[in-house]
N, C-alpha and C. Protein backbone atom coordinates (compact mmCIF):
# COMPACT_ATOMS: atom_id res chain seq x y z
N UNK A 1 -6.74 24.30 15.57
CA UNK A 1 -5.45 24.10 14.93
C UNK A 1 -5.54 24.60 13.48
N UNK A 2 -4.53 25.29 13.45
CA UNK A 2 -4.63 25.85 11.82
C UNK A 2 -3.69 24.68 10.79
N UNK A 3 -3.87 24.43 9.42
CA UNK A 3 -2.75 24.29 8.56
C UNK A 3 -1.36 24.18 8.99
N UNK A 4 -1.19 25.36 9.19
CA UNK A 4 0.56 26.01 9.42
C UNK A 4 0.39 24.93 10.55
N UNK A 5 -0.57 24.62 11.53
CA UNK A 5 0.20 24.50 13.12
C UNK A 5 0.01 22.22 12.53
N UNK A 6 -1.23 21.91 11.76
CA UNK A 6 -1.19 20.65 11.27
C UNK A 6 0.06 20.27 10.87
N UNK A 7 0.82 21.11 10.01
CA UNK A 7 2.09 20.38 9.35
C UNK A 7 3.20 20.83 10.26
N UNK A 8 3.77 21.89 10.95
CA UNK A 8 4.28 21.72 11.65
C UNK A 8 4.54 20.53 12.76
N UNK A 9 3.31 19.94 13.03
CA UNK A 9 3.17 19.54 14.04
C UNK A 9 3.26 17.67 13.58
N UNK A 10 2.89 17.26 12.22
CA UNK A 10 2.85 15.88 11.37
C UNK A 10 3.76 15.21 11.80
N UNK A 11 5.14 15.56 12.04
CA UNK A 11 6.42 14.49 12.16
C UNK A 11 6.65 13.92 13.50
N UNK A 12 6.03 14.71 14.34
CA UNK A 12 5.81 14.10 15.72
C UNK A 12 4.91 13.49 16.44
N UNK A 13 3.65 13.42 15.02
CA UNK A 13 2.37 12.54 15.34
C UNK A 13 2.54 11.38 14.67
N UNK A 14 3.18 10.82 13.54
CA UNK A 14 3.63 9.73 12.85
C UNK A 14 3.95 8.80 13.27
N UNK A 15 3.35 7.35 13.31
CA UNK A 15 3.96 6.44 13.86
C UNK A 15 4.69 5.89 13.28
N UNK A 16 5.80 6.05 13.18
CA UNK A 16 7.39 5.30 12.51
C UNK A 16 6.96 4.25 11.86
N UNK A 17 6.53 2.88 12.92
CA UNK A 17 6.00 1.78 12.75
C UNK A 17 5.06 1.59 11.50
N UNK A 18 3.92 2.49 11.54
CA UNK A 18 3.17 2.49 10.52
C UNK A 18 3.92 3.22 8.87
N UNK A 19 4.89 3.79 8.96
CA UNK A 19 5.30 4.09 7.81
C UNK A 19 6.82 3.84 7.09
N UNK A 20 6.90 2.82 8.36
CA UNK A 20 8.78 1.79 7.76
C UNK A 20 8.51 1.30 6.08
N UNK A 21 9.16 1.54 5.79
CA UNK A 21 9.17 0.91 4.45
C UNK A 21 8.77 1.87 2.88
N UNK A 22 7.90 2.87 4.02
CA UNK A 22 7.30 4.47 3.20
C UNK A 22 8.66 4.71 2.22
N UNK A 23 9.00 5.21 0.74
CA UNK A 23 9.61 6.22 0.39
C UNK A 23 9.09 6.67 -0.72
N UNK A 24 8.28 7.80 0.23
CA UNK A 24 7.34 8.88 -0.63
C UNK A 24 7.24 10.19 -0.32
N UNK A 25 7.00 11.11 -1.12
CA UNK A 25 6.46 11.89 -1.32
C UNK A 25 5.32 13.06 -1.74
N UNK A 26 4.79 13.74 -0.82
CA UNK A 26 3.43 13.91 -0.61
C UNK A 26 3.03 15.56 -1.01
N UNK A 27 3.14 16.32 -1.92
CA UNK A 27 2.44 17.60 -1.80
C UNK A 27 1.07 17.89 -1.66
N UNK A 28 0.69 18.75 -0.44
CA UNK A 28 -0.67 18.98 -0.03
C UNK A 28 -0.81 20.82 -0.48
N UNK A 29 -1.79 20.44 -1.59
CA UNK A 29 -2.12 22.29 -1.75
C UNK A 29 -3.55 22.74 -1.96
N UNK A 30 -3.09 23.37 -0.37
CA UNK A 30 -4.18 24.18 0.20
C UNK A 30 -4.72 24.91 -0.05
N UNK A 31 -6.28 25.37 -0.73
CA UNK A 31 -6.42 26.17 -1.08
C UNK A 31 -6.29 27.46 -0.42
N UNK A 32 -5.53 28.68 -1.79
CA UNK A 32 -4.97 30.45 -0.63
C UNK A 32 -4.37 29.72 0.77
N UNK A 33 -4.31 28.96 1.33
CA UNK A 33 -3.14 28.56 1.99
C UNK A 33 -1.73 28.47 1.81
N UNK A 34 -1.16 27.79 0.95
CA UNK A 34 0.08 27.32 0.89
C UNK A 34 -0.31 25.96 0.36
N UNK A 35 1.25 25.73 0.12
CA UNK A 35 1.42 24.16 -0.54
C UNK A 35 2.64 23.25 0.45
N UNK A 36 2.56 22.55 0.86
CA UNK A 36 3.36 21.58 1.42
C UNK A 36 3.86 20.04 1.34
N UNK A 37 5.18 20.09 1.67
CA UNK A 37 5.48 18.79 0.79
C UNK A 37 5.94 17.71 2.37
N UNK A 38 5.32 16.66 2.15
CA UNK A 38 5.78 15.55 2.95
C UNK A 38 6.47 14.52 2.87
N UNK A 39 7.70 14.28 3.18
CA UNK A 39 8.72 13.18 2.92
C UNK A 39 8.40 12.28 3.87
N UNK A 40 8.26 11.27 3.29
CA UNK A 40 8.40 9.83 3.98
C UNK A 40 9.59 8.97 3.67
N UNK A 41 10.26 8.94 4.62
CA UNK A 41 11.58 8.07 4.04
C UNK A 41 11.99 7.04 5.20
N UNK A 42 11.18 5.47 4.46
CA UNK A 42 11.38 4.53 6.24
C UNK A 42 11.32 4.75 7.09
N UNK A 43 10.17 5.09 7.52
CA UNK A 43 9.75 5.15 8.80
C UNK A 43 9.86 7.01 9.38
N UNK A 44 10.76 7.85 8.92
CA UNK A 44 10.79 9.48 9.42
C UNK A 44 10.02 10.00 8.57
N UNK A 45 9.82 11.05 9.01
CA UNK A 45 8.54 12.14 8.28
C UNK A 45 9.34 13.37 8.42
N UNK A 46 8.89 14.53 7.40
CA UNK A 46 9.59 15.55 7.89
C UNK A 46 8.93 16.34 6.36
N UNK A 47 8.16 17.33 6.91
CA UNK A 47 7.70 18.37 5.87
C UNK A 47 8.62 19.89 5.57
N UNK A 48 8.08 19.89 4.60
CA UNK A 48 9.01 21.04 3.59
C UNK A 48 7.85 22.05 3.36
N UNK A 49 8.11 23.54 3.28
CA UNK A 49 7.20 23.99 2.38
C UNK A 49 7.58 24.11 0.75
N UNK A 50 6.24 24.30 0.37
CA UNK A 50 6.58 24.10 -0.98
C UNK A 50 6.54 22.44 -1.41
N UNK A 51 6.39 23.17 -3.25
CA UNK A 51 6.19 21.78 -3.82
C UNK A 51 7.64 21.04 -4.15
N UNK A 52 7.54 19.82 -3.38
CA UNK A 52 9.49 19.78 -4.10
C UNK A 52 9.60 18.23 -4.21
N UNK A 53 9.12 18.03 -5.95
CA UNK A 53 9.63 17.01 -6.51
C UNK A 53 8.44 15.94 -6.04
N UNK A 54 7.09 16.11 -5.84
CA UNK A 54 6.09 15.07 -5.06
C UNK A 54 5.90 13.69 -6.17
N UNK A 55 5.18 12.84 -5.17
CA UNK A 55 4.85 11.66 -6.25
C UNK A 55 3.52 11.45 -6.56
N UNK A 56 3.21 12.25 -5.68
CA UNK A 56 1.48 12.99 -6.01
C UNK A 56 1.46 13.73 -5.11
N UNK A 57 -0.05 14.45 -5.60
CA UNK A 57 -0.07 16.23 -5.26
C UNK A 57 -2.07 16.03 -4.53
N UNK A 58 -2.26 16.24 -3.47
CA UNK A 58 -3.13 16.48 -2.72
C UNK A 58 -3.65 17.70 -2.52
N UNK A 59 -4.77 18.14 -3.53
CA UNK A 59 -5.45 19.67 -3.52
C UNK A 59 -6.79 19.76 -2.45
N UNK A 60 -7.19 20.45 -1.39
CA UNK A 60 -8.10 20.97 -0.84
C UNK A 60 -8.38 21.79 -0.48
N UNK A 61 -9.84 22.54 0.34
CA UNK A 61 -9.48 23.14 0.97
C UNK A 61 -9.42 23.62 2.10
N UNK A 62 -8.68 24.21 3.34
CA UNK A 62 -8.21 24.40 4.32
C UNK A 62 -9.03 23.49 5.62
N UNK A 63 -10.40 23.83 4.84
CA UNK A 63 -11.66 23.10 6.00
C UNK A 63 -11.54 21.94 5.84
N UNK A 64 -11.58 21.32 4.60
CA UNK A 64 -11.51 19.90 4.01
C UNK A 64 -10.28 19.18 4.77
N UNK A 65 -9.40 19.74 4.61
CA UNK A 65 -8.23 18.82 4.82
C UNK A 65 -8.07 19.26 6.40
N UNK A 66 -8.77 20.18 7.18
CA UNK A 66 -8.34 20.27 9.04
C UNK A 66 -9.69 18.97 9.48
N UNK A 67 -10.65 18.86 8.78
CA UNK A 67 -11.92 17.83 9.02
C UNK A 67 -11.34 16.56 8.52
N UNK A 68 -10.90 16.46 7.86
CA UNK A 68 -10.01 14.90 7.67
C UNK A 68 -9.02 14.95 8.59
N UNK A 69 -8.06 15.45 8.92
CA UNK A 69 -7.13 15.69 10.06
C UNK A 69 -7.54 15.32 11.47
N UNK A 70 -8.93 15.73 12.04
CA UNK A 70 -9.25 15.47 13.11
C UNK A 70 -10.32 14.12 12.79
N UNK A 71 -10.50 13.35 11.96
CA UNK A 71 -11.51 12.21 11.79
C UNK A 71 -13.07 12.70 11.51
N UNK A 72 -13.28 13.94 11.12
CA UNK A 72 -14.66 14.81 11.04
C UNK A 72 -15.15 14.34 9.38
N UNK A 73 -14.04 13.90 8.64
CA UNK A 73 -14.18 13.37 7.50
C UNK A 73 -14.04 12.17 6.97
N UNK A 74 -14.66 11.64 5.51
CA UNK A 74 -14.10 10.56 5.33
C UNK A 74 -13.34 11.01 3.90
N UNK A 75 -11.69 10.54 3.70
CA UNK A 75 -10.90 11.05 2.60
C UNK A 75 -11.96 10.68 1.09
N UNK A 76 -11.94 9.19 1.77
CA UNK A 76 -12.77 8.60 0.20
C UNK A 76 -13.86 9.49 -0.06
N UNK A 77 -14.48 9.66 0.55
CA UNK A 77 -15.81 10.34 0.64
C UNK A 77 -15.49 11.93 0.45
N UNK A 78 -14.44 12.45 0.84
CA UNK A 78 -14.09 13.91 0.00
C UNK A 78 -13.85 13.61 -0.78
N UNK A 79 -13.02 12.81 -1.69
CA UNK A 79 -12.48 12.32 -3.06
C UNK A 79 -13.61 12.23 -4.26
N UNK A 80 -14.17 11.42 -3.40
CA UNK A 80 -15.60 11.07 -4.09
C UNK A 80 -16.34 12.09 -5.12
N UNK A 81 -16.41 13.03 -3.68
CA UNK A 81 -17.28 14.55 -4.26
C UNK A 81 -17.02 15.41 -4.35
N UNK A 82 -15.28 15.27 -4.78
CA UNK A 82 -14.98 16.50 -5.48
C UNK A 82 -14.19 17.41 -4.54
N UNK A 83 -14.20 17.27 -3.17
CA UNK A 83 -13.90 18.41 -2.54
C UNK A 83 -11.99 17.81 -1.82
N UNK A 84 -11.88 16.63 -2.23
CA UNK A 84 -10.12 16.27 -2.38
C UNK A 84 -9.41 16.20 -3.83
N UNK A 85 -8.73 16.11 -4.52
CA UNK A 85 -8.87 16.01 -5.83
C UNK A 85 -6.83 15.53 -5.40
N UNK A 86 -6.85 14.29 -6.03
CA UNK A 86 -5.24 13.51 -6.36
C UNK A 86 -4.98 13.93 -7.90
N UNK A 87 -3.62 13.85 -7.62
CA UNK A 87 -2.78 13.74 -9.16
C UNK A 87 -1.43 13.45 -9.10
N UNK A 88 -1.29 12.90 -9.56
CA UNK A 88 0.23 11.90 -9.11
C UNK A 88 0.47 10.61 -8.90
N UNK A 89 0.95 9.95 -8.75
CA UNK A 89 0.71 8.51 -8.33
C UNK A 89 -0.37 8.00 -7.64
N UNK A 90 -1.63 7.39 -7.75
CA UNK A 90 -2.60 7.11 -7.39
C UNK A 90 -1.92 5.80 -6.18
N UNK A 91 -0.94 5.12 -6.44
CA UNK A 91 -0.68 3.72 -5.51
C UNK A 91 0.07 4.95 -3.92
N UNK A 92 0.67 6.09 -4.41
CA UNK A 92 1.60 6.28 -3.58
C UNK A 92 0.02 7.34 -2.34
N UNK A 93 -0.43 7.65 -2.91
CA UNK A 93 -1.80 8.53 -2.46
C UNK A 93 -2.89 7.55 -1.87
N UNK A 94 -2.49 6.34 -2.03
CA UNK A 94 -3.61 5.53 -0.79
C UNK A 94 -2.49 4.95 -0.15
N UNK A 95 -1.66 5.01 0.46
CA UNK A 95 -0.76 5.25 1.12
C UNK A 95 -0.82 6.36 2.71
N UNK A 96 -1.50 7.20 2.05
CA UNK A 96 -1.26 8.54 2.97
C UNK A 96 -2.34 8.10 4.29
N UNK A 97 -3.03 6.97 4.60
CA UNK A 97 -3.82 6.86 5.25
C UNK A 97 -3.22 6.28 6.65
N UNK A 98 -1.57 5.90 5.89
CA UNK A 98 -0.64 5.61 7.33
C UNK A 98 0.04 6.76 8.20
N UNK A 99 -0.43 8.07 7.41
CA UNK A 99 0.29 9.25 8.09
C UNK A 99 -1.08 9.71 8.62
N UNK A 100 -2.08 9.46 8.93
CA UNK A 100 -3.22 9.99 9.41
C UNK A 100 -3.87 9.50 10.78
């Protein structure tokens, strides 16, 4: 699975349940990939490309973030060492572990 086919594919893997109450916003930028933005709004999901208006901004790259995607990673543990890097709301970015 590539990037392109991960976010395409996010709003129909989401469990509603786990993200009722969500209203956030998520930019993920990929390194030489692209940048993508994830709306959470009670419970629906629905990605955008592009950065638009996030409440934090999620930088990696491509390998990093498809190995967290499939459970091959641990986020904290990319965070840790450098190879995830947050900026933006730190409360709204441990959050993102209900869209995963």
């Amino acid at each position: 699975m590539t990037v392109h086919e991960f976010f395409e594919a996010l709003p129909s893997k989401v469990d509603p349940t786990k993200t009722a109450g969500m209203n956030n916003r998520f930019a993920f930028d990929v390194a030489d990939v692209g940048i993508w933005t994830v709306v959470v709004t009670d419970g629906a999901v629905t990605v955008e490309e592009g950065d638009h208006n996030a409440d934090c901004t999620i930088s990696a790259s491509e390998e990093t973030l498809m190995k967290i995607s499939r459970g091959e990673a641990n986020p904290t543990t990319a965070y840790m060492t450098g190879k995830l890097k947050i900026s933006g709301d730190m409360g709204a970015a441990l959050k993102l572990q209900k869209l995963f």
